[in-house]
N, C-alpha and C. Protein backbone atom coordinates (compact mmCIF):
# COMPACT_ATOMS: atom_id res chain seq x y z
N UNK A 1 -91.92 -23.54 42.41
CA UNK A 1 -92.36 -24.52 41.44
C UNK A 1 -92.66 -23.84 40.11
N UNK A 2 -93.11 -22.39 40.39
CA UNK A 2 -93.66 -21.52 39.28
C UNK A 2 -92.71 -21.72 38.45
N UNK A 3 -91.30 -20.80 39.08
CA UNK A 3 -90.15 -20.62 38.38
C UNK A 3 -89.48 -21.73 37.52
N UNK A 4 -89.72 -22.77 38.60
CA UNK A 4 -89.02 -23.99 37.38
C UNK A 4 -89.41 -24.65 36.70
N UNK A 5 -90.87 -24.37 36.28
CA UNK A 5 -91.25 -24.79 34.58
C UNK A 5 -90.95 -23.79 33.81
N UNK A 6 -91.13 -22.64 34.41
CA UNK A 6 -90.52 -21.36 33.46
C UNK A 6 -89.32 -21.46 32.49
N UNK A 7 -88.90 -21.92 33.28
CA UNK A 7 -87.07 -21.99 33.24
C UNK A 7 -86.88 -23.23 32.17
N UNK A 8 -87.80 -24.34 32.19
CA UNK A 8 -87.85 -25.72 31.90
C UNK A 8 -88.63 -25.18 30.22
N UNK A 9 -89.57 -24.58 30.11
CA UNK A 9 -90.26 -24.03 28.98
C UNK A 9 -89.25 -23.43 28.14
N UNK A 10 -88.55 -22.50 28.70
CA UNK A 10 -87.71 -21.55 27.94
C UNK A 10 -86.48 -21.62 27.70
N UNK A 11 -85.96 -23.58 28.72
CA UNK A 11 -84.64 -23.63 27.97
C UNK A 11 -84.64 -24.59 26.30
N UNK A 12 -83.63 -23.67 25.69
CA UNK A 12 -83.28 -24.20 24.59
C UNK A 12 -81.97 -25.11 24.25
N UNK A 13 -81.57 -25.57 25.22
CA UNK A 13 -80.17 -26.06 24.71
C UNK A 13 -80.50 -27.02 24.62
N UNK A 14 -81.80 -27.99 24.89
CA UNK A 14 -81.92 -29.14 23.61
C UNK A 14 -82.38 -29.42 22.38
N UNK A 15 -82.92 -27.91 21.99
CA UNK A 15 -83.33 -27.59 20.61
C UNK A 15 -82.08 -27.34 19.67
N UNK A 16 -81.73 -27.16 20.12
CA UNK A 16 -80.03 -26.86 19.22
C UNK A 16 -79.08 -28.07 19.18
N UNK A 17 -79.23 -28.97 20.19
CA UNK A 17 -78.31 -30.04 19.93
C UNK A 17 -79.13 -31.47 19.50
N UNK A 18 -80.41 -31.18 19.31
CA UNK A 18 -81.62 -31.40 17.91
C UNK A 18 -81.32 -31.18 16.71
N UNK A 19 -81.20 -29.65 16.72
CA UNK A 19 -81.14 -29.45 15.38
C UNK A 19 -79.60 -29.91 14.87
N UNK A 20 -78.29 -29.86 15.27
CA UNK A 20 -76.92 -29.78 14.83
C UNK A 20 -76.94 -31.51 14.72
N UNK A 21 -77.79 -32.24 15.71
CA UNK A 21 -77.88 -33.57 14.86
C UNK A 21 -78.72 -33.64 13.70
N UNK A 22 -79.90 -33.12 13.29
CA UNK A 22 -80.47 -33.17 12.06
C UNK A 22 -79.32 -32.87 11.21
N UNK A 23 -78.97 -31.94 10.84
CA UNK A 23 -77.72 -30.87 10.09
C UNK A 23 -76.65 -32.03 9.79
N UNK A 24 -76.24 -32.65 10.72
CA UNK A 24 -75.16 -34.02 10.80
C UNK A 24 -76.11 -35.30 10.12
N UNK A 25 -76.88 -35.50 10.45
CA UNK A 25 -78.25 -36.82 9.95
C UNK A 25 -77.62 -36.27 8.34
N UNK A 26 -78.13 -35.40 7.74
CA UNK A 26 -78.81 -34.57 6.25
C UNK A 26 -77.36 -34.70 5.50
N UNK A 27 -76.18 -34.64 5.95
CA UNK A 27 -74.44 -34.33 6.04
C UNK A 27 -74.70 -35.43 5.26
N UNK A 28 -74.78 -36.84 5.90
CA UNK A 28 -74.09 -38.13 6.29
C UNK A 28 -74.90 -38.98 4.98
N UNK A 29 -76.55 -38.41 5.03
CA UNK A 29 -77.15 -38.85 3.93
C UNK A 29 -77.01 -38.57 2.55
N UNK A 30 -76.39 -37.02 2.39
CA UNK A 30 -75.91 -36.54 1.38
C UNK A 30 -74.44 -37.16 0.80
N UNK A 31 -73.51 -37.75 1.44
CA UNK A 31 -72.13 -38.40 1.70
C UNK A 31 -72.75 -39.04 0.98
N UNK A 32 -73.33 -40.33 1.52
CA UNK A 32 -74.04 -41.60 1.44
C UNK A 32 -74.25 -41.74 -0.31
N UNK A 33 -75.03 -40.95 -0.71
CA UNK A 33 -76.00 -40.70 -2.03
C UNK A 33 -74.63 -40.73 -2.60
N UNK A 34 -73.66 -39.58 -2.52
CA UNK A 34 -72.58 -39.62 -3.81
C UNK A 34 -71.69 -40.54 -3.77
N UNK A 35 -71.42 -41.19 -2.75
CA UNK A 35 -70.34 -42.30 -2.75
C UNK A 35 -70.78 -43.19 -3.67
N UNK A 36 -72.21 -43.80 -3.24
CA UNK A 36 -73.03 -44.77 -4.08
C UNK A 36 -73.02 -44.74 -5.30
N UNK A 37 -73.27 -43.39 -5.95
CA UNK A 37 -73.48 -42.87 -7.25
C UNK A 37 -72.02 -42.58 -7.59
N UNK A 38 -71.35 -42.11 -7.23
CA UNK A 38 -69.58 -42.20 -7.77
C UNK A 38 -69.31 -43.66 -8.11
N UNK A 39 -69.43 -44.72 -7.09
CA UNK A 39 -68.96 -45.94 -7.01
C UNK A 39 -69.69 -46.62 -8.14
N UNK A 40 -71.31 -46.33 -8.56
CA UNK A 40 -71.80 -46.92 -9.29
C UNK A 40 -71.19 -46.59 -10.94
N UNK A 41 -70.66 -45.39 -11.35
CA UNK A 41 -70.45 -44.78 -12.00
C UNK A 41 -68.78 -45.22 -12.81
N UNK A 42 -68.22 -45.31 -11.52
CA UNK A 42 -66.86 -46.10 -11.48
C UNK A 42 -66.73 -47.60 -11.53
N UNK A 43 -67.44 -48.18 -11.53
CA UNK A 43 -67.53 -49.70 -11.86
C UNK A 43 -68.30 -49.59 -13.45
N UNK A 44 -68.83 -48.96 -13.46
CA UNK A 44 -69.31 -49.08 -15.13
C UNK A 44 -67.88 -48.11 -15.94
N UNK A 45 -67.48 -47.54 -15.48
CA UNK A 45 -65.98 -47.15 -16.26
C UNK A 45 -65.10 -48.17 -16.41
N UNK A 46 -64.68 -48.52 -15.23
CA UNK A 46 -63.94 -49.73 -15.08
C UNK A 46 -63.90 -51.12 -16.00
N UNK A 47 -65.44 -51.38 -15.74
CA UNK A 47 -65.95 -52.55 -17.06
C UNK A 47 -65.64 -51.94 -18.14
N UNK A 48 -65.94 -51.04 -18.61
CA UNK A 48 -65.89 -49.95 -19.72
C UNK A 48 -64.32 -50.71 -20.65
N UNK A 49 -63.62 -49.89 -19.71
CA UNK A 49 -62.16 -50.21 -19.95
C UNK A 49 -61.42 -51.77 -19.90
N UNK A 50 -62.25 -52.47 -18.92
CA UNK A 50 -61.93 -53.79 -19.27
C UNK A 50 -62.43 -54.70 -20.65
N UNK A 51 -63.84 -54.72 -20.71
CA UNK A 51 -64.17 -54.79 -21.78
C UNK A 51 -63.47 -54.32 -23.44
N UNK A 52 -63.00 -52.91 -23.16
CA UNK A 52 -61.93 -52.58 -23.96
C UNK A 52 -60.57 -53.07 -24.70
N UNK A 53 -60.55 -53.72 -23.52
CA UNK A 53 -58.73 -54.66 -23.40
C UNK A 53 -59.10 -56.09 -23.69
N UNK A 54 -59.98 -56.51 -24.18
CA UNK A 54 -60.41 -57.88 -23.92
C UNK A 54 -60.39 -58.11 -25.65
C-alpha cells in the first residue's frame, strides 16, 4: 500500500499533459486576439476604400 502512493505522488505524466494543454489554451487565445484585431482592421480598410469609390 506504502509503495503505491509512492508511485501515485511521484507520477508526473499528468502534469505534463496539464501543462501542453495550458501551452495549447495560451496558442488558441493568442490566434483568437489577432484574427479579431486583423479582421477589425480589415473592415475599416475595406470601408476605407469603399467610401473612396463612392
Amino acid at each position: 500500500m506504502r509503495t503505491s502512493i509512492a508511485r501515485f505522488v511521484s507520477d508526473e505524466s499528468g502534469a505534463t499533459a496539464i501543462e501542453y494543454g495550458l501551452i495549447a489554451a495560451g496558442i488558441s487565445v493568442a490566434i483568437i486576439l489577432v484574427v479579431t484585431t486583423l479582421g477589425t482592421n480589415l473592415t475599416t480598410t475595406f470601408q476605407s476604400v469603399a467610401d473612396a469609390m463612392i
